[in-house]
C-alpha atoms as a PDB file:
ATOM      1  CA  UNK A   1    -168.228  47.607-167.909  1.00  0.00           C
ATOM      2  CA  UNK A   2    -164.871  46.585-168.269  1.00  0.00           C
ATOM      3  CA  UNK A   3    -163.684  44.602-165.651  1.00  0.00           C
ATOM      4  CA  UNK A   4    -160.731  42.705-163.709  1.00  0.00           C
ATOM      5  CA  UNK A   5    -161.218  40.250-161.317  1.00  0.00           C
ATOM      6  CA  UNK A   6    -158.292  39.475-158.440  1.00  0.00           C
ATOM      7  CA  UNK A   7    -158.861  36.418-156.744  1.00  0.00           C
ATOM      8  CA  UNK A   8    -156.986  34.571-154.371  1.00  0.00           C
ATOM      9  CA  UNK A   9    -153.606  32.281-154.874  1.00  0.00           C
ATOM     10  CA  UNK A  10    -153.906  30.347-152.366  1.00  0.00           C
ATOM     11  CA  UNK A  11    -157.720  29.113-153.421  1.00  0.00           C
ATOM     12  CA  UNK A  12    -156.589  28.559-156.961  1.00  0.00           C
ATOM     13  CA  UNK A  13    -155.962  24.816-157.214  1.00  0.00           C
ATOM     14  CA  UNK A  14    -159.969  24.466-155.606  1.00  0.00           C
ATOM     15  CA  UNK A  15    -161.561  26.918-157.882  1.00  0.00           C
ATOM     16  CA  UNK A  16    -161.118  27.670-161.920  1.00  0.00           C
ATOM     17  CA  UNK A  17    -162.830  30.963-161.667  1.00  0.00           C
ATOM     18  CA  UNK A  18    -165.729  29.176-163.726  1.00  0.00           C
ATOM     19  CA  UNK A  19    -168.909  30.490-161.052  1.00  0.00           C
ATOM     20  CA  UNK A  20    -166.904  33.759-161.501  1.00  0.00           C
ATOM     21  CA  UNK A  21    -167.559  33.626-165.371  1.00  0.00           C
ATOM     22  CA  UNK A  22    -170.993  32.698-164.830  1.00  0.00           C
ATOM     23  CA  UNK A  23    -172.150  35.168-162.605  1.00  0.00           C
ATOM     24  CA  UNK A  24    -170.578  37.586-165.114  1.00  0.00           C
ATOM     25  CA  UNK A  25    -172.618  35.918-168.225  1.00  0.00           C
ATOM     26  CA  UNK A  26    -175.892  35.877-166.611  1.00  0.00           C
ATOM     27  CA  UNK A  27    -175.759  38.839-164.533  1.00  0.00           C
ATOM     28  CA  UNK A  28    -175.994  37.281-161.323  1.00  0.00           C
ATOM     29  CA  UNK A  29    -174.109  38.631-157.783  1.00  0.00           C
ATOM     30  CA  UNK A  30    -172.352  41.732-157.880  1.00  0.00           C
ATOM     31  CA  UNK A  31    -173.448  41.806-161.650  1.00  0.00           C
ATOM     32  CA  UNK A  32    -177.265  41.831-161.107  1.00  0.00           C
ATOM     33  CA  UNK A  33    -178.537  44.947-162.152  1.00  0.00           C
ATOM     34  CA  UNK A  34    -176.155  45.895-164.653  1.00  0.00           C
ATOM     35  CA  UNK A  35    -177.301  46.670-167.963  1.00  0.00           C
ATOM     36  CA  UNK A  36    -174.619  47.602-170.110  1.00  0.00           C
ATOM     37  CA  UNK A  37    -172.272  44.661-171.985  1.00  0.00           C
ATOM     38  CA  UNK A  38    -169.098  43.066-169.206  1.00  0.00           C
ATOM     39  CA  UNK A  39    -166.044  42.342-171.048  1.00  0.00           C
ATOM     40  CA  UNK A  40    -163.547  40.627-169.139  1.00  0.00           C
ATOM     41  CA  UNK A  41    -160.378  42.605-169.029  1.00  0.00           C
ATOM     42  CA  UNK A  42    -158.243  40.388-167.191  1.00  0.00           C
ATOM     43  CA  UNK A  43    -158.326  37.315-164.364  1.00  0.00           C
ATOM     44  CA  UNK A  44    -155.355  37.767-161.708  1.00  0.00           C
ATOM     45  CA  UNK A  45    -153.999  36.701-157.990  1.00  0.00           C
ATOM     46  CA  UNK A  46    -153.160  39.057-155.106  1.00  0.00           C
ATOM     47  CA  UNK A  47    -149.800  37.703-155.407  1.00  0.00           C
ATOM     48  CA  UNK A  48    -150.166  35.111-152.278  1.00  0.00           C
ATOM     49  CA  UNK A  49    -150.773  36.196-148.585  1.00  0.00           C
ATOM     50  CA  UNK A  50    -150.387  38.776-147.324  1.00  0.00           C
ATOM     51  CA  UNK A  51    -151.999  40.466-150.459  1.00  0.00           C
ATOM     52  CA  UNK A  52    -149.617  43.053-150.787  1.00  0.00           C
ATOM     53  CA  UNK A  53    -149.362  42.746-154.420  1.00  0.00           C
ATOM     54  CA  UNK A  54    -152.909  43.114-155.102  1.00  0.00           C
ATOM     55  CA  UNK A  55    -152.693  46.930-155.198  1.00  0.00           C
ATOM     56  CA  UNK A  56    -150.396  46.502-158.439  1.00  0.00           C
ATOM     57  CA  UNK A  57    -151.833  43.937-159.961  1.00  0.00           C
ATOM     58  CA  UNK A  58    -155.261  45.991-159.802  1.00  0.00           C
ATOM     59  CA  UNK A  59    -153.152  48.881-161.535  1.00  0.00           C
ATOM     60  CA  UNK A  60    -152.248  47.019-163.607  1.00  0.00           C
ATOM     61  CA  UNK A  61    -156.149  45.909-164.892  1.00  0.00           C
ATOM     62  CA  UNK A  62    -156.937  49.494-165.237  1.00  0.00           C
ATOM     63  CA  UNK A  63    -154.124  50.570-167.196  1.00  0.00           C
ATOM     64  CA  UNK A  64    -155.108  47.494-169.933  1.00  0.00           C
ATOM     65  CA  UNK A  65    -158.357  48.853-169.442  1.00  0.00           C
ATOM     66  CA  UNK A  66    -161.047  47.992-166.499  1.00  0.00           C
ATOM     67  CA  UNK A  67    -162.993  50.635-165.384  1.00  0.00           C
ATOM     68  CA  UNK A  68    -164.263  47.965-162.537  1.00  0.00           C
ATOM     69  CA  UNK A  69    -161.687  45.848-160.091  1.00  0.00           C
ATOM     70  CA  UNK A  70    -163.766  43.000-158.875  1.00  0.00           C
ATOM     71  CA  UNK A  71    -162.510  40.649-155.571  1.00  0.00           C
ATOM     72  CA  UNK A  72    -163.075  36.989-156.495  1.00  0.00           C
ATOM     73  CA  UNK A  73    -165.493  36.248-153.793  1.00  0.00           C
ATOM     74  CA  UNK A  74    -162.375  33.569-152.591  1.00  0.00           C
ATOM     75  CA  UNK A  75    -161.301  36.374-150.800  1.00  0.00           C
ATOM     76  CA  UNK A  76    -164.356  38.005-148.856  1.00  0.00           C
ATOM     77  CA  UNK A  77    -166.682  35.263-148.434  1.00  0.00           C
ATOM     78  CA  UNK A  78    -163.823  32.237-148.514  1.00  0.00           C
ATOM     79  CA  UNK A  79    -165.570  30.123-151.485  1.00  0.00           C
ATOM     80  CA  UNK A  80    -165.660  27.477-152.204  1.00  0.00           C
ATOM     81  CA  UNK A  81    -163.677  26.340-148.797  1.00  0.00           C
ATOM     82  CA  UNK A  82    -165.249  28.610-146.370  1.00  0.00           C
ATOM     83  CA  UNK A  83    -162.278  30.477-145.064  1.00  0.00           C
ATOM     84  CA  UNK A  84    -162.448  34.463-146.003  1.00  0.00           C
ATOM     85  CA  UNK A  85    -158.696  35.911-146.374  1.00  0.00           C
ATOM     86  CA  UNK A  86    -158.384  37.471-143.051  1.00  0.00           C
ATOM     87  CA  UNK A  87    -156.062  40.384-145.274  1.00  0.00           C
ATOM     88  CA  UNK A  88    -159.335  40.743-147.104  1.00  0.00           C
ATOM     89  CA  UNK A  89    -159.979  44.552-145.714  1.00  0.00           C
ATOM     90  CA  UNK A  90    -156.427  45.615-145.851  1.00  0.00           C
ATOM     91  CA  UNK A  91    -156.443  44.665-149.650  1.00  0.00           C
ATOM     92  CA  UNK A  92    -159.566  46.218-150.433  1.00  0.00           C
ATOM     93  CA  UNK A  93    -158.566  49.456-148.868  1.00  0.00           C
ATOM     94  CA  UNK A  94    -154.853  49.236-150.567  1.00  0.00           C
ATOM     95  CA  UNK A  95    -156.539  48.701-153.827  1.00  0.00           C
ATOM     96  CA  UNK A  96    -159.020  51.413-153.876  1.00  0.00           C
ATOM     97  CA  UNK A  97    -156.134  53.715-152.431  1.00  0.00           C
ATOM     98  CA  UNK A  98    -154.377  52.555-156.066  1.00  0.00           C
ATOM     99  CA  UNK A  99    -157.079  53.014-158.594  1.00  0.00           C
ATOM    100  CA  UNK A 100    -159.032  55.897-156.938  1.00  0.00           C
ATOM    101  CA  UNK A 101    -162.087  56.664-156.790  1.00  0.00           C
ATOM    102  CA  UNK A 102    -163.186  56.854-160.893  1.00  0.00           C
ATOM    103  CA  UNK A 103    -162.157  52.888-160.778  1.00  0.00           C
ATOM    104  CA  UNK A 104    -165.483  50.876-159.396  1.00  0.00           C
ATOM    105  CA  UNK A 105    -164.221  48.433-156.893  1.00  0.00           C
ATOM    106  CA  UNK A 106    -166.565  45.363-156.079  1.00  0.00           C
ATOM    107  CA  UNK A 107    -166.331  43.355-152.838  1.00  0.00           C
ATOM    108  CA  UNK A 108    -167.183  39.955-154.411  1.00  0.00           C
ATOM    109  CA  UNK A 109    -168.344  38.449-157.607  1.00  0.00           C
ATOM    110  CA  UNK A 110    -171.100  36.002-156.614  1.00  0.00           C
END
């Protein structure tokens, strides 16, 4: 799996992506289950609220290379404050719109 990750701006100065990278190491969360090696292909933002940017930015991943587009789970299940983006389904269906359907798209990471 190569992956990219898209978490949100506005929850970066709480959270270094750091639970992100360890549910990716040991498999854990939306990882669980997978077999073959995850190399992270890149670590972005949605570009700040609305999310509008997050489309492009997952673009982006694929064309250096993910074959995955993960949301930072930030943005659907609002860690480590509590407070899901409320843009959360908009971007989700935006981004899958932009990398189709051959481009894995996972709700969360942990």
């Amino acid at each position: 799996m190569k992956l990219g990750i898209i978490r949100c701006t506005q929850t970066e100065d709480y959270c270094p992506g750091t639970t992100d990278f360890k549910a990716i190491r040991s498999k854990l969360g939306a990882f669980e289950g997978v077999e073959e090696e995850i190399e992270l292909v890149g670590f972005t933002n949605c570009g700040g609220c609305p999310g509008k940017k997050a489309p492009l930015r997952a673009g982006l991943l694929v064309r250096r290379g993910a074959d995955t587009i993960a949301f930072a789970s930030c943005i659907t299940r609002g860690t480590p404050i509590g407070y899901p983006c409320p843009h959360a389904e908009k971007m989700l269906e935006l981004v899958r719109r932009e990398v189709g359907s051959e481009v894995a798209v996972l709700e969360y990471t942990h």
